[in-house]
Protein backbone atom coordinates (compact mmCIF):
# COMPACT_ATOMS: atom_id res chain seq x y z
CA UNK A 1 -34.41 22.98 0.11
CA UNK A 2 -35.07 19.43 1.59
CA UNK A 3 -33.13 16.60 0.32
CA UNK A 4 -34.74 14.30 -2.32
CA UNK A 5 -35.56 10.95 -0.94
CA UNK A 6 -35.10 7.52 -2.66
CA UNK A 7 -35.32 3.72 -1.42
CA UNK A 8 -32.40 1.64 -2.64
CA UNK A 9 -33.85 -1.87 -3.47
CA UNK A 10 -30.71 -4.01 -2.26
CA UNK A 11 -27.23 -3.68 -1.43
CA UNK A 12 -25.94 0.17 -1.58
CA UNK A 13 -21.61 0.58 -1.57
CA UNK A 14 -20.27 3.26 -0.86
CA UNK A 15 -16.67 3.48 -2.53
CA UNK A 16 -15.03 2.52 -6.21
CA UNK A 17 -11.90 1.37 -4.93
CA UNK A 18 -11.19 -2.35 -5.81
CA UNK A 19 -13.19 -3.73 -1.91
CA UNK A 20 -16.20 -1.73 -3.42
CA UNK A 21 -16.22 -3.33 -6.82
CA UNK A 22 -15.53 -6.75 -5.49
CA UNK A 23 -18.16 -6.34 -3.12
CA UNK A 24 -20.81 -5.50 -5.71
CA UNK A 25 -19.59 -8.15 -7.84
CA UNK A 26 -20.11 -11.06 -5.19
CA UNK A 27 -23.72 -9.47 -4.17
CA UNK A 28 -24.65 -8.59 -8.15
CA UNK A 29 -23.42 -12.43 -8.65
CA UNK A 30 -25.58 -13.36 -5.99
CA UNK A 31 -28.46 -11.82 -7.56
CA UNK A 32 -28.97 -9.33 -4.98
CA UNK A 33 -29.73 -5.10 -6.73
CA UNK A 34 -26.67 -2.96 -5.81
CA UNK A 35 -25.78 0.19 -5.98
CA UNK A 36 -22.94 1.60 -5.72
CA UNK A 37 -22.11 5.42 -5.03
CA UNK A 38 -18.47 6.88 -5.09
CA UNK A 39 -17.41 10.45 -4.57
CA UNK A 40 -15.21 11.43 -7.27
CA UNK A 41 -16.28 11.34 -11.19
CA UNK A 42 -15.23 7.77 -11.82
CA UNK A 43 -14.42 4.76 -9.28
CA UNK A 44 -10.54 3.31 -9.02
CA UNK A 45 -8.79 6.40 -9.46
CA UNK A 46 -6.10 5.89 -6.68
CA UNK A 47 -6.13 1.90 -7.79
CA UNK A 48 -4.74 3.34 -11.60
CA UNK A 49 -2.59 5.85 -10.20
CA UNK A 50 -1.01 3.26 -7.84
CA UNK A 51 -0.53 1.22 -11.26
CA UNK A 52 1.29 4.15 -13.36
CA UNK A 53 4.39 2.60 -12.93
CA UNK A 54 3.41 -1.31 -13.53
CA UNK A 55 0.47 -1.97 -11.66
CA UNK A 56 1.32 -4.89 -8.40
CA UNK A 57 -1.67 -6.77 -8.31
CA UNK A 58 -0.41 -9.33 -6.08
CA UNK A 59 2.66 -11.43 -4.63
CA UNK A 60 3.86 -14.55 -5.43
CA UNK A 61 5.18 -15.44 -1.91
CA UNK A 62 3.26 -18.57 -0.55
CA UNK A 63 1.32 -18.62 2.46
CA UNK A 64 1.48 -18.39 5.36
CA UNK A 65 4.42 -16.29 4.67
CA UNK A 66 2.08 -14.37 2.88
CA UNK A 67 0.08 -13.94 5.80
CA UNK A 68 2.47 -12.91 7.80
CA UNK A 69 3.00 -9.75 6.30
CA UNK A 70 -0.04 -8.25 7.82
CA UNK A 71 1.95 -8.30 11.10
CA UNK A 72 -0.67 -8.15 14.39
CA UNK A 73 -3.26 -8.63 11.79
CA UNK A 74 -2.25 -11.94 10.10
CA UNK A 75 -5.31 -14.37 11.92
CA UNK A 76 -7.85 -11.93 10.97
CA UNK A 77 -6.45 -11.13 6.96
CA UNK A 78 -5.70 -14.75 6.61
CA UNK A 79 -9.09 -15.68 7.07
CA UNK A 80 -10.04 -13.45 4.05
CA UNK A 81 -7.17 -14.84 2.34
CA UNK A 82 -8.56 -18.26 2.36
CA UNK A 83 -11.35 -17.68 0.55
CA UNK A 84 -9.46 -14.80 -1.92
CA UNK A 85 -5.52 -15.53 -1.97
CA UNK A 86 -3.80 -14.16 -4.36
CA UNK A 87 -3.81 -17.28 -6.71
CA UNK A 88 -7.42 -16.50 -6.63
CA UNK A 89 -6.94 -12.89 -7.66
CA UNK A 90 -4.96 -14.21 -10.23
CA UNK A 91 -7.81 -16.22 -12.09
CA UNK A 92 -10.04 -13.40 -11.30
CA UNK A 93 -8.48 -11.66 -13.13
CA UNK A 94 -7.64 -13.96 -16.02
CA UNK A 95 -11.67 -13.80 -16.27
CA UNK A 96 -11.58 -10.00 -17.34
CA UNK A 97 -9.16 -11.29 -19.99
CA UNK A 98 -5.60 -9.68 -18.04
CA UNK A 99 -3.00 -12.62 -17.60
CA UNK A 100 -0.65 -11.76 -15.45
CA UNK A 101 3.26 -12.81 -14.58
CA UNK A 102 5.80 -13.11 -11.52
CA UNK A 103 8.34 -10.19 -11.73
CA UNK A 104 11.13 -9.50 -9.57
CA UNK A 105 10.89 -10.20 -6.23
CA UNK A 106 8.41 -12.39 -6.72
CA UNK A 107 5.47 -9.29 -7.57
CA UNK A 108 2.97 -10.17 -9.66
CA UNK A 109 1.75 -7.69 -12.61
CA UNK A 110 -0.30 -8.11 -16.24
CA UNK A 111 1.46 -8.74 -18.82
CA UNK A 112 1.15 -5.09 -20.03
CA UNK A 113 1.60 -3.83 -16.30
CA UNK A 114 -1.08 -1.60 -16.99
CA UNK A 115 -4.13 -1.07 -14.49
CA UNK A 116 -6.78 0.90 -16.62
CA UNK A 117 -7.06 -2.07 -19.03
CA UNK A 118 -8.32 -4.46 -16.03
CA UNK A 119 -10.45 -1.51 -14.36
CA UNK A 120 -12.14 -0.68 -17.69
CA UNK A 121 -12.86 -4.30 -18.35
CA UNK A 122 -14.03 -4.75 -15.26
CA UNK A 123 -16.21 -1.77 -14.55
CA UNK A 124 -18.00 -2.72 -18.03
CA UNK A 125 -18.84 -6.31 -16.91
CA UNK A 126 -19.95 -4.72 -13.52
CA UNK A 127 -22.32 -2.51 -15.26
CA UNK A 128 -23.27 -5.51 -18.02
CA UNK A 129 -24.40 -7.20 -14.82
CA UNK A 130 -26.84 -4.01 -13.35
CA UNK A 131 -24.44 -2.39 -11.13
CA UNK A 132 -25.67 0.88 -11.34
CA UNK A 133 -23.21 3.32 -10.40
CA UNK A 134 -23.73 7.03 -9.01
CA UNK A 135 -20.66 9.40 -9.50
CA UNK A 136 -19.72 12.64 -7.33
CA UNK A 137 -22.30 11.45 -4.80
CA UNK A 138 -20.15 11.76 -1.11
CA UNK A 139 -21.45 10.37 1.76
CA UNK A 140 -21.64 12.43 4.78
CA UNK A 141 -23.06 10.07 7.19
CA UNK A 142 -26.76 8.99 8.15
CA UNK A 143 -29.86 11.09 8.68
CA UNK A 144 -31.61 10.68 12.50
CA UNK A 145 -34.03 8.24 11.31
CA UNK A 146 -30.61 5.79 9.50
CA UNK A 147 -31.05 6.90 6.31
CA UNK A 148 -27.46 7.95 4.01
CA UNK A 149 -26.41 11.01 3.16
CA UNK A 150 -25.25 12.24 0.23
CA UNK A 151 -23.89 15.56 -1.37
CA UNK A 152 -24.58 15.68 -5.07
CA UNK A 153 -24.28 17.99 -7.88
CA UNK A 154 -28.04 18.37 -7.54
CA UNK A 155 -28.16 18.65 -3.24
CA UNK A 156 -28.48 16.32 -0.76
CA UNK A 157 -29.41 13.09 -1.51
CA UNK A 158 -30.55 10.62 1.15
CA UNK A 159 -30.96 7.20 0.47
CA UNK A 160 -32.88 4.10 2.53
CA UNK A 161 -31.51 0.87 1.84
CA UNK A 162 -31.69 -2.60 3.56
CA UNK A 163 -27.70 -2.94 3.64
CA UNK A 164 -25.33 -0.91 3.37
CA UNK A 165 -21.40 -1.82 3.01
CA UNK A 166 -19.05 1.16 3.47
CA UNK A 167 -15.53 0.66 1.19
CA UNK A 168 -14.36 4.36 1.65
CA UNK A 169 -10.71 3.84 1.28
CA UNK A 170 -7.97 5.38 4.10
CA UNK A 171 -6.43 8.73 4.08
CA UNK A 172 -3.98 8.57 1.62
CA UNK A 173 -4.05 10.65 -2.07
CA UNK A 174 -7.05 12.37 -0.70
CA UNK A 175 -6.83 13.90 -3.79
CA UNK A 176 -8.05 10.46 -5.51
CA UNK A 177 -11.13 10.46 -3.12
CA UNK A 178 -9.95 8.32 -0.04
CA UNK A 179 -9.51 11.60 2.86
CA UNK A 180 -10.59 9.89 5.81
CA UNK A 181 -13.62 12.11 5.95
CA UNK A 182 -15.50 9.25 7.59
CA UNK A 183 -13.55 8.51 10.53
CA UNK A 184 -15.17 11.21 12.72
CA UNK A 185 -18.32 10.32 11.32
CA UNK A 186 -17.83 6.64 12.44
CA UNK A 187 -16.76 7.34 15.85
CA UNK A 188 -19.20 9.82 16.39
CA UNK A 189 -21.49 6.87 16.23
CA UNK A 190 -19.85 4.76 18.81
CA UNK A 191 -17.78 2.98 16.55
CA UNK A 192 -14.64 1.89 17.11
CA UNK A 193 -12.15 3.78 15.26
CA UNK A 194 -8.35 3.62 15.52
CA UNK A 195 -6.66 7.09 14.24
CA UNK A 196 -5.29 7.04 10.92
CA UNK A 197 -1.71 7.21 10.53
CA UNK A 198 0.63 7.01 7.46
CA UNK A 199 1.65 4.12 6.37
CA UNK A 200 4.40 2.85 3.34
CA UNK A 201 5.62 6.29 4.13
CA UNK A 202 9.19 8.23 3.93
CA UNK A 203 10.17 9.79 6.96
CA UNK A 204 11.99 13.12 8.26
CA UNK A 205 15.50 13.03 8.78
CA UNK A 206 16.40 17.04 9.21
CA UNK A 207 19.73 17.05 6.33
CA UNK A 208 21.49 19.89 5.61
CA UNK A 209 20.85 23.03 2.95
CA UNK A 210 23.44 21.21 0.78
CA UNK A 211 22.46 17.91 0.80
CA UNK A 212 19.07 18.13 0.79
CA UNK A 213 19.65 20.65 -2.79
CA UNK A 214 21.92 18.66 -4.35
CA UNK A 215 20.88 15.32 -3.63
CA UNK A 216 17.16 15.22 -3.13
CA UNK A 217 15.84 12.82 -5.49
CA UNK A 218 19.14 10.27 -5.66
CA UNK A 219 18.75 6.69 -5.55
CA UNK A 220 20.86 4.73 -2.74
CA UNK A 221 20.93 1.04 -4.32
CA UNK A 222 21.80 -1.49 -2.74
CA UNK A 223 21.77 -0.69 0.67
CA UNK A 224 21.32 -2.99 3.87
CA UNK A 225 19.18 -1.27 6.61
CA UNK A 226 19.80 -2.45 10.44
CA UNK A 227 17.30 -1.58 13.46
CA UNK A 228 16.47 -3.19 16.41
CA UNK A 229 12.96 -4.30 17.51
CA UNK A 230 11.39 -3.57 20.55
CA UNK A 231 12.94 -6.29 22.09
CA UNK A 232 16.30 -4.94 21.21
CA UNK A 233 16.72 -7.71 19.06
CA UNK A 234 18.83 -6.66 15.48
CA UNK A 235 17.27 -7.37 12.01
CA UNK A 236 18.66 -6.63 8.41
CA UNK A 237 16.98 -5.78 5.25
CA UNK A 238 18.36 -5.11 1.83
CA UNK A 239 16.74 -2.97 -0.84
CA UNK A 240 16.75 0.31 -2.07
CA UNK A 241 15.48 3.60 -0.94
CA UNK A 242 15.85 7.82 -2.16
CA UNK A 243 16.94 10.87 -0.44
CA UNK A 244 14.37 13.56 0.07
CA UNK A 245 14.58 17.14 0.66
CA UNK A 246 13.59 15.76 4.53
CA UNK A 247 14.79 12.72 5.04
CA UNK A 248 14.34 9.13 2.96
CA UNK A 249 11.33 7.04 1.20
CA UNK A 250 11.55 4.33 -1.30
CA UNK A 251 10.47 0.37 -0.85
CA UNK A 252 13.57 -0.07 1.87
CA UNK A 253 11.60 2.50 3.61
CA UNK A 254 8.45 1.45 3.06
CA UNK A 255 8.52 -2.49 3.92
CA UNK A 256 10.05 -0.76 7.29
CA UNK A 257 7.43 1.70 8.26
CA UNK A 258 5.41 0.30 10.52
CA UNK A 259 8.02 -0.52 12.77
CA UNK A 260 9.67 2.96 12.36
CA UNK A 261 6.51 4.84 13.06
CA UNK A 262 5.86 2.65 16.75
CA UNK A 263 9.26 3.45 16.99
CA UNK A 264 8.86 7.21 16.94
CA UNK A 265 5.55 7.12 19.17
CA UNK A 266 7.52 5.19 21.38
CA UNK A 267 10.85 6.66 21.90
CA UNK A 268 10.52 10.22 19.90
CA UNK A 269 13.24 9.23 17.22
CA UNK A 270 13.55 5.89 15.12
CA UNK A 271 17.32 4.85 14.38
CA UNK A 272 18.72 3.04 11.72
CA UNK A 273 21.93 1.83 10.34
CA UNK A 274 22.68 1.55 6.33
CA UNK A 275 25.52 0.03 5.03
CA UNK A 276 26.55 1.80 2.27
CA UNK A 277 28.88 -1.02 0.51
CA UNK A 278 26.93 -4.17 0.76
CA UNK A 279 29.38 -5.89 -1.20
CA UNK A 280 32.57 -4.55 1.34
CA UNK A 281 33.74 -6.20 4.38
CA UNK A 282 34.69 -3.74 6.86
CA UNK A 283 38.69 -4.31 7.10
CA UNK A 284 38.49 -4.14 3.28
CA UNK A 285 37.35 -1.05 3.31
CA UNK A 286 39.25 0.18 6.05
CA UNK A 287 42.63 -1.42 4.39
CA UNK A 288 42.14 0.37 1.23
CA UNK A 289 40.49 3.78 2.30
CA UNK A 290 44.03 3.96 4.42
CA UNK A 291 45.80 3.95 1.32
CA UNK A 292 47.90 7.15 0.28
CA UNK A 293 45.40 9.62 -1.26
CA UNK A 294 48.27 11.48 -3.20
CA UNK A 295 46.76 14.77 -3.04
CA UNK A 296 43.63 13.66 -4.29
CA UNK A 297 40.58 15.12 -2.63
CA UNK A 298 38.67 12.66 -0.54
CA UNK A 299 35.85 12.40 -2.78
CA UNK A 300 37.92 10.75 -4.86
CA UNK A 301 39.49 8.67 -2.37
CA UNK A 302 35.77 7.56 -1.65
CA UNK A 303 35.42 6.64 -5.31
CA UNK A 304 38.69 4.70 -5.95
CA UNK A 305 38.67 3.30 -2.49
CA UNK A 306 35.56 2.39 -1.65
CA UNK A 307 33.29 2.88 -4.95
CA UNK A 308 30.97 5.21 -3.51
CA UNK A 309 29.64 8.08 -5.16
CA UNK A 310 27.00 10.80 -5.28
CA UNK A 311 24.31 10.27 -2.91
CA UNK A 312 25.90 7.71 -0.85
CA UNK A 313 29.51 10.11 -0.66
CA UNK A 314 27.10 12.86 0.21
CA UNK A 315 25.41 10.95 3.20
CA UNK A 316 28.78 10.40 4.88
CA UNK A 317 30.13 13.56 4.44
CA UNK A 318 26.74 14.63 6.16
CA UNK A 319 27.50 12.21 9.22
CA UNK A 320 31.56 12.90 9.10
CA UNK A 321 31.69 16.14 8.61
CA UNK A 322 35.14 17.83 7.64
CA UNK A 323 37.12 15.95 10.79
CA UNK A 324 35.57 12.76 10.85
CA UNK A 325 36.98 12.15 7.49
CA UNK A 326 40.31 12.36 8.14
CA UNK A 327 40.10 8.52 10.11
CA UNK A 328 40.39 5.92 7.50
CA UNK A 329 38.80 3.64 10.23
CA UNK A 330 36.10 6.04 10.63
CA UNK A 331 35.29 6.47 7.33
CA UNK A 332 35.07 2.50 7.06
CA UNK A 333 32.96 2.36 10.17
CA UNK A 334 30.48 5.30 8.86
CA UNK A 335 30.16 3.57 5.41
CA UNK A 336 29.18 -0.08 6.99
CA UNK A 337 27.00 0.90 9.51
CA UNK A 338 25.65 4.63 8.62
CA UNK A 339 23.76 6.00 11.38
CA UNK A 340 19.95 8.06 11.08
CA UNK A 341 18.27 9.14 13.14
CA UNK A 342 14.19 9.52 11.79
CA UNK A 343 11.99 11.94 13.88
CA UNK A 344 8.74 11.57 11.95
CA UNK A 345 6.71 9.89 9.36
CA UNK A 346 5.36 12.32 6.31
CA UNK A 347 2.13 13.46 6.68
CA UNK A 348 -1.04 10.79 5.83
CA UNK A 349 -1.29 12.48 2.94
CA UNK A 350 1.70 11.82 0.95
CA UNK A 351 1.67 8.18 2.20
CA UNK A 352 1.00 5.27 0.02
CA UNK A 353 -1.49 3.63 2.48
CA UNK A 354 -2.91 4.13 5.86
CA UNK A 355 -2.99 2.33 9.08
CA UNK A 356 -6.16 2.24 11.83
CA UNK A 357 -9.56 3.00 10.64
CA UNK A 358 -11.91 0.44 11.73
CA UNK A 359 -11.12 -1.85 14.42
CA UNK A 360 -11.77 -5.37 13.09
CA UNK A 361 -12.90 -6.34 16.94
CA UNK A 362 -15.91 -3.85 15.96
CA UNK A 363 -16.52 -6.15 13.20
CA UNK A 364 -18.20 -9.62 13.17
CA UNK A 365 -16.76 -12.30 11.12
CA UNK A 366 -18.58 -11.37 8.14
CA UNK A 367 -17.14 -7.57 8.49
CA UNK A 368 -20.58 -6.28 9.75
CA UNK A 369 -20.49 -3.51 12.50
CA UNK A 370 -21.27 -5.03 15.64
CA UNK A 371 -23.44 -2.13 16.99
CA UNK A 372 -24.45 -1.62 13.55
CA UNK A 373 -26.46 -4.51 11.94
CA UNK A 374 -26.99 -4.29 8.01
CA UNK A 375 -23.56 -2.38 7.56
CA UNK A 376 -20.49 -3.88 6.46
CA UNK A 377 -16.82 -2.40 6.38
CA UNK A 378 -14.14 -3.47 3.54
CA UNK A 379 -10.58 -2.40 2.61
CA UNK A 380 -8.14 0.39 3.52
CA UNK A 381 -10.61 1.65 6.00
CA UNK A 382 -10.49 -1.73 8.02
CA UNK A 383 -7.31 -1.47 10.92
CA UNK A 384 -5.18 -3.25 9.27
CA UNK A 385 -1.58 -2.65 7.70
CA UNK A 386 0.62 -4.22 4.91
CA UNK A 387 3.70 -3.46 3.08
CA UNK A 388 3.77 -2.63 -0.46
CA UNK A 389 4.52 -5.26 -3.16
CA UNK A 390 0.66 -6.57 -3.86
CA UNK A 391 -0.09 -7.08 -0.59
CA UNK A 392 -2.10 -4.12 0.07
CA UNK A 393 -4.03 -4.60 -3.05
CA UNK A 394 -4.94 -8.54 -2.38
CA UNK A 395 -6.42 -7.58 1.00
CA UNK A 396 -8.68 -4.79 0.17
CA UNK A 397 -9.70 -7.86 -2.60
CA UNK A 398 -10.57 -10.58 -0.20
CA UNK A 399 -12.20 -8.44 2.62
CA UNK A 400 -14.23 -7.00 -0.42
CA UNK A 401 -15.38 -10.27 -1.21
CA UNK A 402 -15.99 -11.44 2.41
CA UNK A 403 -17.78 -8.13 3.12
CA UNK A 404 -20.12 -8.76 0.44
CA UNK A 405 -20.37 -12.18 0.86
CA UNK A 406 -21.66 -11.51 4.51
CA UNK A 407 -24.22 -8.31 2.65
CA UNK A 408 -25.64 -11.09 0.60
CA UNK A 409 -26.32 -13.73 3.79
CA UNK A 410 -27.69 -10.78 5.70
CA UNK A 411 -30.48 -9.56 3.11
CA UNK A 412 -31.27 -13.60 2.14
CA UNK A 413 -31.55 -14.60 5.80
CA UNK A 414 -34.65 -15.93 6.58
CA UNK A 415 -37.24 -13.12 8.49
């Protein structure tokens, strides 16, 4: 059966996470027809699932501090970031009627820390404005003669339109719609595509049967984490993280990823160093973990001595072992400076975000495919990284906005 045919009259988006739906906005605003077709039955579902716990719009930190949190990438994000910072998203959002506040560590949520309240209200003032939306429509790429292609509960679709701008997420949750389906299709159009890897991931450790059933799950708060750069140069980071049945995850984790995965690629292993007892200087420790135990066992010791407990007893009985914990010294050494070795990130899948997709160098200023005129590239699928704590979110914001911004200048420039 041949697929039905229709002309789009202005802007078509492909993708409902929040890059689509600011795109539309700006080229709906801009009184340019868009439509916008998403895969799964509704549009934002990984942007409410990310806000189950107390949706992270934003961050509070100013710039360019701010901007350097997109590493390699901080030029290029900044420059969406100073038309869309996250003061910005802040007032956008006021205009949907969500005020928001500064939480801890300077994260910025509404007040209710809900997400489905902002998406609803905004998805009905996208549609008030004549966003028309088509649902379980996926895009599988372009026919011969540059129309899209879509699968649809009725067949292929295909589609003409004057502009397109693609906002198809990374490969995270492909459950939620964002699989990476696209990248092959992109590259096998001579686009420049930079392999997607996990990022604000856990990692692999390899524990033991015992730890890994008895402890999976445990918090380890607060811990510091020590690494060394590629430089050899040592940095520090408190925060928390969680054992796994593999290995660790959590925002310690997380805000470290990036360097831990290059580290891996690199070398085959990452290595880093927790100290278990923040609050301990190391002769402390090793002053009162020599005390007597008086036939108490040595988790005990560990308790009265040194305060730790569960998860964090577990991990340096996993490193000790039943000798090394006869050394006082030892003990004190392993609990300040607690030694893992990673040997992989989890798989894309179960990662919070992805790095690669699109290299921005394939991108004009305006986020339009060099090779490519008429189609524009915003969000998770861009190559760019950032950790978690509102960062990720503000980004796929502002090059939403400058994607569509540059979709609108395209179709009104002069013929």
């Amino acid at each position: 059966m041949p697929a039905s045919r229709y002309n789009a009259p202005g802007l078509v988006v492909i993708g409902g996470g929040p890059a689509g739906l600011m795109a539309a906005e700006v080229a709906r605003a801009a009184g340019i027809e868009v439509d916008l077709y998403e895969a799964m039955g509704s549009v934002g579902r990984k942007f409410l699932i990310a806000g189950k716990g107390g949706l992270n719009l934003t961050h509070a930190e100013p710039r360019p501090a701010f901007d350097q949190r997109y590493r390699d990438r901080a030029q290029a994000v900044g420059r969406w970031l100073n038309d869309f910072d996250a003061t910005a998203l802040r007032e956008w959002a006021r205009g949907l009627g969500v005020e928001t506040y500064v939480g801890s560590s300077d994260r910025v949520f509404p007040l209710d820390r809900k997400a489905a309240p902002l998406l609803r209200g905004w998805v009905r003032r996208l549609r008030e404005q004549g966003v028309r939306f088509h649902v379980h429509h996926r895009w599988l790429g372009w026919t011969d003669d540059g129309a899209l292609r879509f699968a649809s509960p009725a067949g292929e679709v295909e589609v003409t339109a004057p502009a397109t701008l693609l906002a198809l997420g990374g490969g995270s949750w492909p459950e939620l719609g964002s699989d990476g389906a696209w990248a092959p299709v992109l590259a096998a159009q001579g686009i420049d595509v930079a392999e997607l890897q996990p990022a604000n991931c856990g990692f692999d450790v390899g524990w033991s049967e015992h730890l890994a059933q008895r402890h999976a799950g445990a918090p380890l708060k607060p811990v510091v984490a020590h690494w060394h750069d590629a430089e050899g140069a040592e940095h520090s980071l408190q925060g928390e993280c969680v054992l796994t049945t593999t290995g660790v995850e959590g925002s310690l984790i997380y805000a470290l990823s990036a360097h831990l995965r290059e580290a891996i690629a690199a070398n085959g292993e990452a290595r880093l160093w927790l100290d278990l007892a923040p609050g301990r200087d190391l002769e402390e420790l090793q002053r009162d973990l020599a005390k007597p135990r008086a036939g108490r066992s040595i988790s005990e010791h560990l308790r009265r001595q040194a305060g730790l407990v569960g998860a964090k007893a577990a991990l340096v009985h996993e490193v000790l072992g039943r000798d090394g914990l006869q050394d006082p010294d030892v003990i004190a050494t392993t609990i300040k400076r607690l030694p893992l070795i990673l040997t992989q990130p989890r798989p894309l899948a179960e990662a919070i975000s992805t790095a690669g997709g699109v290299r921005l160098e394939a991108l004009d200023d305006a986020l339009m495919l060099r090779t490519h005129p008429g189609v524009f590239c915003a969000g998770e699928m861009l190559d760019w990284e950032a950790p978690t704590g509102g960062y990720l979110l503000t980004a796929c914001f502002a090059s939403g906005l400058r994607a569509g911004r540059g979709a609108v200048a395209w179709l009104k420039r002069p013929r």
